[in-house]
N, C-alpha and C. Protein backbone atom coordinates (compact mmCIF):
# COMPACT_ATOMS: atom_id res chain seq x y z
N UNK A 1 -20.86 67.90 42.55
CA UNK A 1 -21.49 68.28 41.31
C UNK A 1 -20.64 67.77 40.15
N UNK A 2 -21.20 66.94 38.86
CA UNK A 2 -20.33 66.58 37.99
C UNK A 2 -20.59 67.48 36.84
N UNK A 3 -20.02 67.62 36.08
CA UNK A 3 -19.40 68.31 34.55
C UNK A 3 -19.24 67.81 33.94
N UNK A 4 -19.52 67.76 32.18
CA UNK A 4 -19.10 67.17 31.49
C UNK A 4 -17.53 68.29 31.31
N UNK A 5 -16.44 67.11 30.24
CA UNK A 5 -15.50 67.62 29.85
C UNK A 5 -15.25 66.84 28.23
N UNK A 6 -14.75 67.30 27.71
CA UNK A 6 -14.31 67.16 26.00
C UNK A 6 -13.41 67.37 26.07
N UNK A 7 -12.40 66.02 25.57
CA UNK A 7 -11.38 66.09 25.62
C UNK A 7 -10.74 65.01 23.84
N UNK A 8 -9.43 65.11 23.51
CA UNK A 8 -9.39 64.76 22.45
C UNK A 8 -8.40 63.93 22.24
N UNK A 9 -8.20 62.95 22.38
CA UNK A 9 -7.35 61.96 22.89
C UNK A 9 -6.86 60.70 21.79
N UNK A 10 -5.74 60.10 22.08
CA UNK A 10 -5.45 59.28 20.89
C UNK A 10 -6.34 58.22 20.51
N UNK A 11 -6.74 58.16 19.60
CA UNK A 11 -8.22 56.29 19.61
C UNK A 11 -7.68 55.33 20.40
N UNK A 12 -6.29 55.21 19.68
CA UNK A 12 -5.94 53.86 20.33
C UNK A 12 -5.98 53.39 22.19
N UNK A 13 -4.93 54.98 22.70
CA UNK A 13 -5.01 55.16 23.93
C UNK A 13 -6.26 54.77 24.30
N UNK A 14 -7.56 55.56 24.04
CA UNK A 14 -8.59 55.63 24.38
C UNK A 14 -9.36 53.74 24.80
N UNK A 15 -8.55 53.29 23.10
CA UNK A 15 -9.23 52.21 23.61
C UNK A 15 -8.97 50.99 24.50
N UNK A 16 -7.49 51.33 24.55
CA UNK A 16 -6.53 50.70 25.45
C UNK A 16 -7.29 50.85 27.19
N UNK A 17 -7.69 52.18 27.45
CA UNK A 17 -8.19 52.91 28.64
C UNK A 17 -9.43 52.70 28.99
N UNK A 18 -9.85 52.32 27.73
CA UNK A 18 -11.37 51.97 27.78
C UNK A 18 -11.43 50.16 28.46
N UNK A 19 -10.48 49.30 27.41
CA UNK A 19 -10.25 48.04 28.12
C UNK A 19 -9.75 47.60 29.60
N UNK A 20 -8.63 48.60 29.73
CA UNK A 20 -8.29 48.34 31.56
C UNK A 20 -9.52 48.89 32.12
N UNK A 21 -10.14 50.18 31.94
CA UNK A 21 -11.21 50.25 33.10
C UNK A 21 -12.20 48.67 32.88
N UNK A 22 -12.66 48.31 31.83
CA UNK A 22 -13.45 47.32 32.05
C UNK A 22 -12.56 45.71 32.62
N UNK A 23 -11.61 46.01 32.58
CA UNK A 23 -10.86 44.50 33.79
C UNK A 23 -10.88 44.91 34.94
N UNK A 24 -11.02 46.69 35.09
CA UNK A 24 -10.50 46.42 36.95
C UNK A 24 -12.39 46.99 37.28
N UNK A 25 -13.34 46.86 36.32
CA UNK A 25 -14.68 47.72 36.70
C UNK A 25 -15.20 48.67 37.36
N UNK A 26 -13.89 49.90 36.28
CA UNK A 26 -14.46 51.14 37.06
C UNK A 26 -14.75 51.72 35.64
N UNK A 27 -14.87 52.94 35.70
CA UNK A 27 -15.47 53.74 34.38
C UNK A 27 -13.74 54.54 34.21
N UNK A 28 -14.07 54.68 32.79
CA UNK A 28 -13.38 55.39 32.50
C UNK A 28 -13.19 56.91 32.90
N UNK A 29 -13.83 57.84 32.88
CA UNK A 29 -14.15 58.72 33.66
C UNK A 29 -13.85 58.49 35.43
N UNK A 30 -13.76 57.11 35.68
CA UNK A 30 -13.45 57.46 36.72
C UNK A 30 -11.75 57.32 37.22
N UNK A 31 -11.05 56.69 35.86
CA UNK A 31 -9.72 56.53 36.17
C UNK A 31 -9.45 58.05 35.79
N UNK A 32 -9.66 58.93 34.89
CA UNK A 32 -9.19 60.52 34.69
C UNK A 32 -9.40 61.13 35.78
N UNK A 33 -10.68 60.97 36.15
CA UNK A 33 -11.03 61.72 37.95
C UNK A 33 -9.86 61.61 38.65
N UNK A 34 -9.74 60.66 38.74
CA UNK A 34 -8.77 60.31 40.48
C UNK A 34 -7.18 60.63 39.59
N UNK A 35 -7.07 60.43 38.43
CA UNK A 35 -5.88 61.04 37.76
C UNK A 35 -5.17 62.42 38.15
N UNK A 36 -6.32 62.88 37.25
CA UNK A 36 -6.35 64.37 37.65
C UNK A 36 -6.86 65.01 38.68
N UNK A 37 -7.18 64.39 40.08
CA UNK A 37 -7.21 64.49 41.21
C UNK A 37 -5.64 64.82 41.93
N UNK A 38 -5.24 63.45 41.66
CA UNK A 38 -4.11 62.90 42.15
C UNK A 38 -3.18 64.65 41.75
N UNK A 39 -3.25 64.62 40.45
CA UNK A 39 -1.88 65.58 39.95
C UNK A 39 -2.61 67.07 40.89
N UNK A 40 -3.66 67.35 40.75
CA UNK A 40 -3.97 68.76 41.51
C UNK A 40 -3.75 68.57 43.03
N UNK A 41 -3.77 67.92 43.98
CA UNK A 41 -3.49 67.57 45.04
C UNK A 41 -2.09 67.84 45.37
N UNK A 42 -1.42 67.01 44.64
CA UNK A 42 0.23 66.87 44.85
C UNK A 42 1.00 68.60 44.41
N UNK A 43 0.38 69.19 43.44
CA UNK A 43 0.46 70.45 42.85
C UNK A 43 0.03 71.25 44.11
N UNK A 44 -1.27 71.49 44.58
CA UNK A 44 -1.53 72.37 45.70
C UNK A 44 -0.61 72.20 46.95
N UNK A 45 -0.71 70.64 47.67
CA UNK A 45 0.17 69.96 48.55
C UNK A 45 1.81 70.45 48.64
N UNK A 46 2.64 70.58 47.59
CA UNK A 46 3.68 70.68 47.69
C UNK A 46 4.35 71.56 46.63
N UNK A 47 5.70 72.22 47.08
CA UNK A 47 6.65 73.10 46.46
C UNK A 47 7.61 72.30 45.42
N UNK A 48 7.76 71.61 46.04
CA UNK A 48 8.92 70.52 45.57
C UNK A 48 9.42 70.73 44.08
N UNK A 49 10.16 70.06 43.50
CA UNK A 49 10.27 69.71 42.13
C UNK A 49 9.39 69.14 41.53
N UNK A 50 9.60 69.28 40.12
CA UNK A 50 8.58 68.14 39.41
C UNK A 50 8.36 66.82 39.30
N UNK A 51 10.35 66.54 39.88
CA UNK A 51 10.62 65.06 40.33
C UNK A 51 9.01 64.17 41.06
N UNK A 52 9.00 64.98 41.91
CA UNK A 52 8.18 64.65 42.80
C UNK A 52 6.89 63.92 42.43
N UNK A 53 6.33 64.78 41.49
CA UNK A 53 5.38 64.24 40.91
C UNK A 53 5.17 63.26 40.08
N UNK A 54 6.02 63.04 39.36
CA UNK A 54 6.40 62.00 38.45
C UNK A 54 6.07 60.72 39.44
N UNK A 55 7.50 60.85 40.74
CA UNK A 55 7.72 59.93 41.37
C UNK A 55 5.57 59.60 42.03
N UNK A 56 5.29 59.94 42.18
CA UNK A 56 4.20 59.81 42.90
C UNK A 56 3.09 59.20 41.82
N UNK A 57 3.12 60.19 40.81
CA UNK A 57 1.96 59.19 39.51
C UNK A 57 2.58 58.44 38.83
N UNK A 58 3.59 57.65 38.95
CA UNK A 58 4.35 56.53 38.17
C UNK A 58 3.40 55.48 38.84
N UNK A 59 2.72 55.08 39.93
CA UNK A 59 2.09 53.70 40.28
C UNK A 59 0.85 53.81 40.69
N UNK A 60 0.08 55.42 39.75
CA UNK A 60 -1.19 55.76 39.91
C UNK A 60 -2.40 54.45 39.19
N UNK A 61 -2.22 53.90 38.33
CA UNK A 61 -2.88 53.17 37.53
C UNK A 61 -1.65 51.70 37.52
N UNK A 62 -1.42 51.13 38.54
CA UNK A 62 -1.00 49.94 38.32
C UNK A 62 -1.37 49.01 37.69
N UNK A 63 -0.37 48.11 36.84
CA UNK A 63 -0.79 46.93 36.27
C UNK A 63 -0.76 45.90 36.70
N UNK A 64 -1.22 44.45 36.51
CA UNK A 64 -0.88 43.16 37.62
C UNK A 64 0.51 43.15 36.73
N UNK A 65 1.29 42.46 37.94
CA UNK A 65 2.45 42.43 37.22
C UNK A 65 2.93 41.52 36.33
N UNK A 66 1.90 40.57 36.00
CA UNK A 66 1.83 39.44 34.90
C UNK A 66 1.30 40.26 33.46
N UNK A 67 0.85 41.46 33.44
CA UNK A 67 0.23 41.67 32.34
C UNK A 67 1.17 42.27 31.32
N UNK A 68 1.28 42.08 29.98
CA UNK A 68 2.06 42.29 29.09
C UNK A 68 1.04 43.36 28.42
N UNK A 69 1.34 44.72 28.41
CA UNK A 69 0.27 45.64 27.79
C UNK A 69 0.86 45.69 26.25
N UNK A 70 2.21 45.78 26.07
CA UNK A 70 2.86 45.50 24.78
C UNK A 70 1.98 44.42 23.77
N UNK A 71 2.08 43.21 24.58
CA UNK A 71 1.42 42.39 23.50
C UNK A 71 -0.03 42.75 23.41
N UNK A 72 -0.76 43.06 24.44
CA UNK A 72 -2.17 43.64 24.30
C UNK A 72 -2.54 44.77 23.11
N UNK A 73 -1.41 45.69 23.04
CA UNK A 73 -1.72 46.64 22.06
C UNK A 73 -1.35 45.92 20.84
N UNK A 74 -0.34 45.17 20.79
CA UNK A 74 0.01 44.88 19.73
C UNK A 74 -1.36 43.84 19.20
N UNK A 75 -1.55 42.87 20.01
CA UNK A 75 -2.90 42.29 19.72
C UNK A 75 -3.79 43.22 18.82
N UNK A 76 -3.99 44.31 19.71
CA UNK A 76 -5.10 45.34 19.12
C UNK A 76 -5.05 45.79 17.99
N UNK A 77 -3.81 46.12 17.43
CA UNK A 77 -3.18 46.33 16.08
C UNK A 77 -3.49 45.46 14.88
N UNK A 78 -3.08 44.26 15.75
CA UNK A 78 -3.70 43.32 14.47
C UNK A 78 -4.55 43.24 14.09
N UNK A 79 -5.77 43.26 15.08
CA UNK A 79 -7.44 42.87 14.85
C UNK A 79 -7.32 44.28 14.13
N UNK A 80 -7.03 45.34 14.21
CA UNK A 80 -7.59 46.26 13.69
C UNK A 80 -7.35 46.28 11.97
């Protein structure tokens, strides 16, 4: 069953988030899903430290490793 949610988020982020989902063609909504999947899982799953978690959503949303997101935003800056 889906839900909407309202949430209030930085523009820029947003639009940054909005551009990677459309290079790797998923929805946006669907990179927060499996986001916040990921973190409730690892939360129920385990006691551990917080280390833990970190360590685990640090390579949730990988980038190719050629991509420079720096200059991308900065790109974005300009046009704007």
């Amino acid at each position: 069953m889906k839900t909407k949610l309202t949430i209030s988020l930085n523009k820029d982020v947003v639009l940054l988030a909005k551009k990677y989902a459309k290079q790797h063609n998923v929805s946006l909504s669907f990179l927060v899903e499996k986001y916040l999947l990921k973190i409730v899982s690892e939360f129920q799953s385990t006691t551990d430290s917080k280390a833990s978690i970190v360590n685990e959503l640090s390579g949730i949303i990988s980038l190719e490793s050629d991509y420079d997101y720096k200059k991308d935003y900065t790109d974005y800056l300009n046009e704007k």
